[in-house]
PDB file of N, CA and C in Angstrom:
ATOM      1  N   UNK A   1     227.250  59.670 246.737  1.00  0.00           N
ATOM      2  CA  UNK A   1     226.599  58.534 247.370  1.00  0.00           C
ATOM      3  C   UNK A   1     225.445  59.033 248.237  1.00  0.00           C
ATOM      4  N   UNK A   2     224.567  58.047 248.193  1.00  0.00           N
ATOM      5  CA  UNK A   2     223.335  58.542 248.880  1.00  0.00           C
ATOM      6  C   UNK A   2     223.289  57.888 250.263  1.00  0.00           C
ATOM      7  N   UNK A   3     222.482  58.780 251.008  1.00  0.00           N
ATOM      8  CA  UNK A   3     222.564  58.141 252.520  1.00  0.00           C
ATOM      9  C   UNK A   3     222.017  56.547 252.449  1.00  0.00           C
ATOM     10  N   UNK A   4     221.000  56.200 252.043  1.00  0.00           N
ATOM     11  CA  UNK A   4     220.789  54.723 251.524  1.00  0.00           C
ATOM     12  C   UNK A   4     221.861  53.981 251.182  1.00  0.00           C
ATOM     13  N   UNK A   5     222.558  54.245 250.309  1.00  0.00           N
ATOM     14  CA  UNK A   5     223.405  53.419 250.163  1.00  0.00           C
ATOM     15  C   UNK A   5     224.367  53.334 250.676  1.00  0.00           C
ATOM     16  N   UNK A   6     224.867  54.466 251.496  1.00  0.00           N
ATOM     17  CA  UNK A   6     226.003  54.014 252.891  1.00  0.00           C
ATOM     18  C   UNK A   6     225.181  53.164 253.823  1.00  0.00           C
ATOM     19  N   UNK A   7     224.058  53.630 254.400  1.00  0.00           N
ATOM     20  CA  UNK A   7     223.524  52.843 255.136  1.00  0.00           C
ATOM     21  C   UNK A   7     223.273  51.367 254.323  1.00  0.00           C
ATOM     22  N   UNK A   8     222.638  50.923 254.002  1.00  0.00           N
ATOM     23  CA  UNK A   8     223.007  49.112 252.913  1.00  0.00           C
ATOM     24  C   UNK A   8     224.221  48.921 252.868  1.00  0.00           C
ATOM     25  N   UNK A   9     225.417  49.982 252.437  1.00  0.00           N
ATOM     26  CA  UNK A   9     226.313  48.807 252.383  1.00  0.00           C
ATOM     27  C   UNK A   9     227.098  48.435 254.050  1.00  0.00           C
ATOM     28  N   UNK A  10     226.648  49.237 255.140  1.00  0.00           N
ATOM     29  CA  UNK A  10     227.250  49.010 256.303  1.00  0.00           C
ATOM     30  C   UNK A  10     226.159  48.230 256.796  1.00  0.00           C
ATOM     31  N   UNK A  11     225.232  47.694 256.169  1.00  0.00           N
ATOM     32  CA  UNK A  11     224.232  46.657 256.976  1.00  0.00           C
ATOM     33  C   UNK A  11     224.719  45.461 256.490  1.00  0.00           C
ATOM     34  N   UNK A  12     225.323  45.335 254.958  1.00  0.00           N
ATOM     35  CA  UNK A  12     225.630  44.514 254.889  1.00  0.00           C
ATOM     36  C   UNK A  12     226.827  44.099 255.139  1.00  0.00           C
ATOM     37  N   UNK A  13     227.633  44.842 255.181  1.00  0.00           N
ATOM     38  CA  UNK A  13     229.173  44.731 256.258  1.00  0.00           C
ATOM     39  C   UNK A  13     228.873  43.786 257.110  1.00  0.00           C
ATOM     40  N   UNK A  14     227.853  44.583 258.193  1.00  0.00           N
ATOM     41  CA  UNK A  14     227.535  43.990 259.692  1.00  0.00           C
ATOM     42  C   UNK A  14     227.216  42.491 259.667  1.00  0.00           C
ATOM     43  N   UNK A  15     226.433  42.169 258.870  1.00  0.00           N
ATOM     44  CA  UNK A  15     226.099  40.832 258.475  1.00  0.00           C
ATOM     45  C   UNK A  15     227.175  39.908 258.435  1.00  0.00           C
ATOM     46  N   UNK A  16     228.347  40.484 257.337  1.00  0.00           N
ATOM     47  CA  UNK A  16     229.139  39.842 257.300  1.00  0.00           C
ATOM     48  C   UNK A  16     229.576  39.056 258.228  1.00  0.00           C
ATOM     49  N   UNK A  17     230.383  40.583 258.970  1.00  0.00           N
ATOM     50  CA  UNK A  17     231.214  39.977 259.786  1.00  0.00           C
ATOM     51  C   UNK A  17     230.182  39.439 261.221  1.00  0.00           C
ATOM     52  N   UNK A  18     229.128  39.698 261.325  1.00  0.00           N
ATOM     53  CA  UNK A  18     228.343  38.518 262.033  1.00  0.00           C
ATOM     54  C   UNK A  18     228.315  36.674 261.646  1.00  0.00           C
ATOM     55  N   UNK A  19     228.848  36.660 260.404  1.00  0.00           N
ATOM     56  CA  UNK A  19     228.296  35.510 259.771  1.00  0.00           C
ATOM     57  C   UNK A  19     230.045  34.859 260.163  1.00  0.00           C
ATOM     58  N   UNK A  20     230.790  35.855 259.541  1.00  0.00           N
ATOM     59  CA  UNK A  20     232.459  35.390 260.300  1.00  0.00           C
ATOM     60  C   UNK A  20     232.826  34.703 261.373  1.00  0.00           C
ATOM     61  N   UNK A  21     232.183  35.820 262.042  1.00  0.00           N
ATOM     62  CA  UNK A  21     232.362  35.448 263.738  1.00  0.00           C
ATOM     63  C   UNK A  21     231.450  33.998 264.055  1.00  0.00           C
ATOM     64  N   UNK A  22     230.502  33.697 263.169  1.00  0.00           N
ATOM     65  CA  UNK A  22     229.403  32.898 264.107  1.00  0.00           C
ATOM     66  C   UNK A  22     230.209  31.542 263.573  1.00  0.00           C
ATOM     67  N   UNK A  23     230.948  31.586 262.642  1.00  0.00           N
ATOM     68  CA  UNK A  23     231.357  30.642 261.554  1.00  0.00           C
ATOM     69  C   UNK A  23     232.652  30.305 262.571  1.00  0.00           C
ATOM     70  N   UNK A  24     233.564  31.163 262.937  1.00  0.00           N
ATOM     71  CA  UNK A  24     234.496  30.992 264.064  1.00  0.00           C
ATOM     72  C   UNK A  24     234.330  30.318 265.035  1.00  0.00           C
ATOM     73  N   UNK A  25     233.486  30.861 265.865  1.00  0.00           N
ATOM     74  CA  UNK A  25     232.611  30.293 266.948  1.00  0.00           C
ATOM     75  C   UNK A  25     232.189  28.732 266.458  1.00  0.00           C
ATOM     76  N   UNK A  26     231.828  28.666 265.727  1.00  0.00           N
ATOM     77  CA  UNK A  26     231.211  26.673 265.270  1.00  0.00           C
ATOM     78  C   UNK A  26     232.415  26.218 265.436  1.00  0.00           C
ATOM     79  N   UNK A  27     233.440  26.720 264.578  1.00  0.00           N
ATOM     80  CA  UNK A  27     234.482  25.992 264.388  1.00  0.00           C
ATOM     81  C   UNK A  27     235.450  26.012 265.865  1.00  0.00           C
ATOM     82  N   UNK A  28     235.037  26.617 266.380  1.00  0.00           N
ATOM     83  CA  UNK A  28     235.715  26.854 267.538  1.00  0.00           C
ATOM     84  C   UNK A  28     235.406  25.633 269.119  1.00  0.00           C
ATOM     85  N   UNK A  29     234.317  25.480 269.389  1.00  0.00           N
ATOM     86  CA  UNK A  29     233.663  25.111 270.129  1.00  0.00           C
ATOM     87  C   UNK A  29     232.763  23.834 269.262  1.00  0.00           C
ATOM     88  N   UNK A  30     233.308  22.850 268.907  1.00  0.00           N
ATOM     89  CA  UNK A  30     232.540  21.531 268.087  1.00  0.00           C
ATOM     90  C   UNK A  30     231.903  21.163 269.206  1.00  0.00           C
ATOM     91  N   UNK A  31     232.435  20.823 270.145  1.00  0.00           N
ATOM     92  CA  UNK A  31     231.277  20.186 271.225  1.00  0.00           C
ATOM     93  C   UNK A  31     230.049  20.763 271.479  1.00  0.00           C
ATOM     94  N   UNK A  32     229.907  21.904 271.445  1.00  0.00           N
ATOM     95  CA  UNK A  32     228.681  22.577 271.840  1.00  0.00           C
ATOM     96  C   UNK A  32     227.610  22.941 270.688  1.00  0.00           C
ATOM     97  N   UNK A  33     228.489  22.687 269.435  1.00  0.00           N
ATOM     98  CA  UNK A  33     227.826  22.398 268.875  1.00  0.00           C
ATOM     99  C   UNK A  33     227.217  21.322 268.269  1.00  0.00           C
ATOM    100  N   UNK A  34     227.783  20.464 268.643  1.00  0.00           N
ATOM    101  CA  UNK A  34     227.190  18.664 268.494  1.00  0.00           C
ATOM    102  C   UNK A  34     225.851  18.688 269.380  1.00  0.00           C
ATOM    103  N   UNK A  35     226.385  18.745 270.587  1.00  0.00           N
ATOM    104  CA  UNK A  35     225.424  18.852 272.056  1.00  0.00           C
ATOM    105  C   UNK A  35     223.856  19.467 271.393  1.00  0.00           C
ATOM    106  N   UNK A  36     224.059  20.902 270.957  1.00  0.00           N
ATOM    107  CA  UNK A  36     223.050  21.424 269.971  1.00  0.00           C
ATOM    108  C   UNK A  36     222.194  20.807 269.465  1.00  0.00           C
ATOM    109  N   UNK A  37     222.934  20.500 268.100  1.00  0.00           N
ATOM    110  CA  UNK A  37     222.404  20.009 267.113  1.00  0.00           C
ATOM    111  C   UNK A  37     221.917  18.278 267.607  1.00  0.00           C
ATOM    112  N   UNK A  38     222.962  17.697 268.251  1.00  0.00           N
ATOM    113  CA  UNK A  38     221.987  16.198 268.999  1.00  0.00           C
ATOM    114  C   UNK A  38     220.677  16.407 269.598  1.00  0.00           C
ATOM    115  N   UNK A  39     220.534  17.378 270.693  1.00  0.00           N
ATOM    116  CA  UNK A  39     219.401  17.767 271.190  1.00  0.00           C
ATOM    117  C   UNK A  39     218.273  18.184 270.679  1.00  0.00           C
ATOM    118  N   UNK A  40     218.439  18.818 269.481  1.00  0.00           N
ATOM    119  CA  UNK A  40     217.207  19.534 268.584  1.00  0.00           C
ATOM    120  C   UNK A  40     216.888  18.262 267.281  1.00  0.00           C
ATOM    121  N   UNK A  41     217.764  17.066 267.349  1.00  0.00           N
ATOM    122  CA  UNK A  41     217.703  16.022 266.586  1.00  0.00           C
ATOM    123  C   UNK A  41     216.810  14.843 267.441  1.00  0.00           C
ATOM    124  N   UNK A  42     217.390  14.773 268.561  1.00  0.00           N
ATOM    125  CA  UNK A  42     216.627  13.970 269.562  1.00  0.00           C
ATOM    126  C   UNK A  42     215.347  14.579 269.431  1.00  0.00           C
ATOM    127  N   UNK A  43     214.666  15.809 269.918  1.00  0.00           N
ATOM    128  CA  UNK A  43     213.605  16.628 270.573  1.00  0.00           C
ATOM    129  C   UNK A  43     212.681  15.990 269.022  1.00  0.00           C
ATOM    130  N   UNK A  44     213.176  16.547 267.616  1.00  0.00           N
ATOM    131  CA  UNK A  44     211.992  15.849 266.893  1.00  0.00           C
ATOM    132  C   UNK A  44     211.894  14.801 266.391  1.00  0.00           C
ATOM    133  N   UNK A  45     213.001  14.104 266.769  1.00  0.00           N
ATOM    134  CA  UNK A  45     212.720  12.496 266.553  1.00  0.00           C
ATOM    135  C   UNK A  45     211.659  12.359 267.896  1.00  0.00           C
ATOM    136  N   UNK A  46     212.139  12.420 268.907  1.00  0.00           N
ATOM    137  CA  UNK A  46     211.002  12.230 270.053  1.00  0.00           C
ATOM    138  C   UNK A  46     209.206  12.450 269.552  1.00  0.00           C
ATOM    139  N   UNK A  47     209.181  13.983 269.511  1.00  0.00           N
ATOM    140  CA  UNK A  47     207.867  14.676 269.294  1.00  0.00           C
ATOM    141  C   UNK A  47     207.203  13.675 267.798  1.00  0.00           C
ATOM    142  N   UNK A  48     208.110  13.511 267.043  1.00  0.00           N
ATOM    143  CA  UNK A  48     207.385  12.541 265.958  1.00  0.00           C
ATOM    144  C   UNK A  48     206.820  11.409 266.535  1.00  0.00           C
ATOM    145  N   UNK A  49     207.665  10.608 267.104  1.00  0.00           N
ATOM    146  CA  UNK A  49     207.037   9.154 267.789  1.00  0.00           C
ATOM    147  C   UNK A  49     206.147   9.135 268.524  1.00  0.00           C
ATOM    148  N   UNK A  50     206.153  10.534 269.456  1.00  0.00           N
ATOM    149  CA  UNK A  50     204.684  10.608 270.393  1.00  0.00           C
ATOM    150  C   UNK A  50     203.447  11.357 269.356  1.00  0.00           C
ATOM    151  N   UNK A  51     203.658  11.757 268.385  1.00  0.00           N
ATOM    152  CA  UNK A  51     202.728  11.865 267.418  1.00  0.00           C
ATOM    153  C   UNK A  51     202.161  10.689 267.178  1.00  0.00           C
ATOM    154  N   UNK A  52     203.402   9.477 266.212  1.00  0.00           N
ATOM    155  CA  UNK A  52     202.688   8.813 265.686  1.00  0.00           C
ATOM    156  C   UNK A  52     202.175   7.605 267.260  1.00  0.00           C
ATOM    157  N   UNK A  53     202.310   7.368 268.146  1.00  0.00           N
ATOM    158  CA  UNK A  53     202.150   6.081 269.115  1.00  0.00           C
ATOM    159  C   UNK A  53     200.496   7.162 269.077  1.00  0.00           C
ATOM    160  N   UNK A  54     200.544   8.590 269.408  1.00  0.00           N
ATOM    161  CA  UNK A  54     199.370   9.337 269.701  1.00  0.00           C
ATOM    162  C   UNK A  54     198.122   8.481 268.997  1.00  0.00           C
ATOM    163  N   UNK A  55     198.295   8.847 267.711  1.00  0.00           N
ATOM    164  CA  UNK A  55     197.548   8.528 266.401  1.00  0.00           C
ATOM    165  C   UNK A  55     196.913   7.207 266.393  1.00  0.00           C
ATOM    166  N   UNK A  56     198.091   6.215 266.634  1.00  0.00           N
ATOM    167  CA  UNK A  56     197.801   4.996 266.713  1.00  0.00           C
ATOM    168  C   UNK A  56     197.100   4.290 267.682  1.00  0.00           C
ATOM    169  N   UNK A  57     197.100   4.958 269.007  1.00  0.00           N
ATOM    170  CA  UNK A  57     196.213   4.618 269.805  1.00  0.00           C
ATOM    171  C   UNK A  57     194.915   4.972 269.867  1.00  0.00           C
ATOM    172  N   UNK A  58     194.822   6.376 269.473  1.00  0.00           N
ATOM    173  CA  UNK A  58     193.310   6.562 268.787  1.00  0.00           C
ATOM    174  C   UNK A  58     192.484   6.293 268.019  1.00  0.00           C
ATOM    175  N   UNK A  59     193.425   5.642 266.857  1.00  0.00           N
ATOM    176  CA  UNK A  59     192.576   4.649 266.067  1.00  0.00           C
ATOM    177  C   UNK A  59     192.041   4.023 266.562  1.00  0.00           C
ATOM    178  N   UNK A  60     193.421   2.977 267.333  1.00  0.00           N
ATOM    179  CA  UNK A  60     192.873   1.797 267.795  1.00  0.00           C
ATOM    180  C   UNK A  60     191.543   1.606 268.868  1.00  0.00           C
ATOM    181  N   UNK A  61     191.539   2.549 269.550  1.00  0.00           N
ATOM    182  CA  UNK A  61     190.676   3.222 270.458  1.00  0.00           C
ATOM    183  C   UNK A  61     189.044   2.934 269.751  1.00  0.00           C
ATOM    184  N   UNK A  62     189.168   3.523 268.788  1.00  0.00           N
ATOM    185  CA  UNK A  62     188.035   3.939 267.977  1.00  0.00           C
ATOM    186  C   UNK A  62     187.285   2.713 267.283  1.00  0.00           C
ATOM    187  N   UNK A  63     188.687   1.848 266.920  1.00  0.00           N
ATOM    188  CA  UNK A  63     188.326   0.315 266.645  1.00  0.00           C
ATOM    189  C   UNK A  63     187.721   0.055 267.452  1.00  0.00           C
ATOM    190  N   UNK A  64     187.682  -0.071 268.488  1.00  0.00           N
ATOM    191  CA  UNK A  64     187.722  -1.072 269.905  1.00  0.00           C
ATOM    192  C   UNK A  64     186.426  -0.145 270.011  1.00  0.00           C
ATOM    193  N   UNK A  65     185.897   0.832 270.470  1.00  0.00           N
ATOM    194  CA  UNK A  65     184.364   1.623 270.576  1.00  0.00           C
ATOM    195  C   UNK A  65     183.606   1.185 269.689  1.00  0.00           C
ATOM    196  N   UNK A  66     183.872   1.237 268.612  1.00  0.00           N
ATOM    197  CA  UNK A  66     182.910   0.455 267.318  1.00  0.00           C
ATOM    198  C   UNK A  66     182.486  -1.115 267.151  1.00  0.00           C
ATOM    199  N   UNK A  67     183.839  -1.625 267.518  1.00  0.00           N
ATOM    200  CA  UNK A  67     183.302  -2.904 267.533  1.00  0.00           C
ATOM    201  C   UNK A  67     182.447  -3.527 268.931  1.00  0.00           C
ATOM    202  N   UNK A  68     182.618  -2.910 269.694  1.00  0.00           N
ATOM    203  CA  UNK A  68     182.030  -3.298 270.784  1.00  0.00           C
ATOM    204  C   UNK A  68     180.577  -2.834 270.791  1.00  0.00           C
ATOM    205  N   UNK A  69     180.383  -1.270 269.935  1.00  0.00           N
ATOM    206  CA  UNK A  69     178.962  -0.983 270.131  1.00  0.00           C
ATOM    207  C   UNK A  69     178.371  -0.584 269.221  1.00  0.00           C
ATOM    208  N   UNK A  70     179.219  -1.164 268.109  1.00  0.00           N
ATOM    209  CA  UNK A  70     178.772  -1.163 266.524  1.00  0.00           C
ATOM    210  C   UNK A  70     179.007   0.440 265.747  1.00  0.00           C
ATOM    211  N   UNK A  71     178.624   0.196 264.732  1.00  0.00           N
ATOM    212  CA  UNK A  71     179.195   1.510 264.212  1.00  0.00           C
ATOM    213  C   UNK A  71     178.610   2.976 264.325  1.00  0.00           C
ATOM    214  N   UNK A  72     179.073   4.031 264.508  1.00  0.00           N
ATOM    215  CA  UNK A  72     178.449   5.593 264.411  1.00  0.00           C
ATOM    216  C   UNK A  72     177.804   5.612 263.673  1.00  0.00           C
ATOM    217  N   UNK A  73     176.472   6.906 263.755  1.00  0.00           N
ATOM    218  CA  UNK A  73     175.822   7.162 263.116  1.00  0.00           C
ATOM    219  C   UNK A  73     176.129   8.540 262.266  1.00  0.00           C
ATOM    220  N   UNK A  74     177.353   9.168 262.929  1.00  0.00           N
ATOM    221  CA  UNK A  74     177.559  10.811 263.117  1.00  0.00           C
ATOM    222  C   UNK A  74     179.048  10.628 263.148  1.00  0.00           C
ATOM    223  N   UNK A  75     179.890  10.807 262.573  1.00  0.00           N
ATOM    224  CA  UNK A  75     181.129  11.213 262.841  1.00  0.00           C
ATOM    225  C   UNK A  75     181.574  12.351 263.020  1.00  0.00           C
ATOM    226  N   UNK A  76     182.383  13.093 263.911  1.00  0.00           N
ATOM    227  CA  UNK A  76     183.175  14.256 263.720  1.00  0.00           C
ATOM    228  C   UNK A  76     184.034  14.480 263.568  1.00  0.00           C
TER     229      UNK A  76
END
């Protein structure tokens, strides 16, 4: 056996039993992981809506500049 391949197969050992343990841990602690996953569910439902209200007011914005002083000559 070559040093490579002891080393790969104990990286992938490590993995493993990282993936074990983390899998334990979920199952272990549901609340904290709800809490989690609600929070990072909330955060881009949030960040979407202030995207789109963003968007929409700038249109509208833009409506409202144009019609009042007619249309651009130059857009950017």
């Amino acid at each position: 056996m070559s040093i490579q391949n002891i080393l790969y197969k104990l990286r992938l050992k490590l993995r493993i039993q990282f993936l074990q343990q983390s899998w334990l841990n979920i199952k272990k602690d549901r609340a904290k992981v709800l809490f989690g996953l609600s929070g990072i569910t909330i955060s881009i439902i949030l960040l979407t809506a202030i995207g789109m209200i963003n968007d929409s007011m700038s249109y509208n914005y833009m409506g409202i500049i144009t019609s009042t002083t007619g249309s651009s000559d130059i857009l950017i």
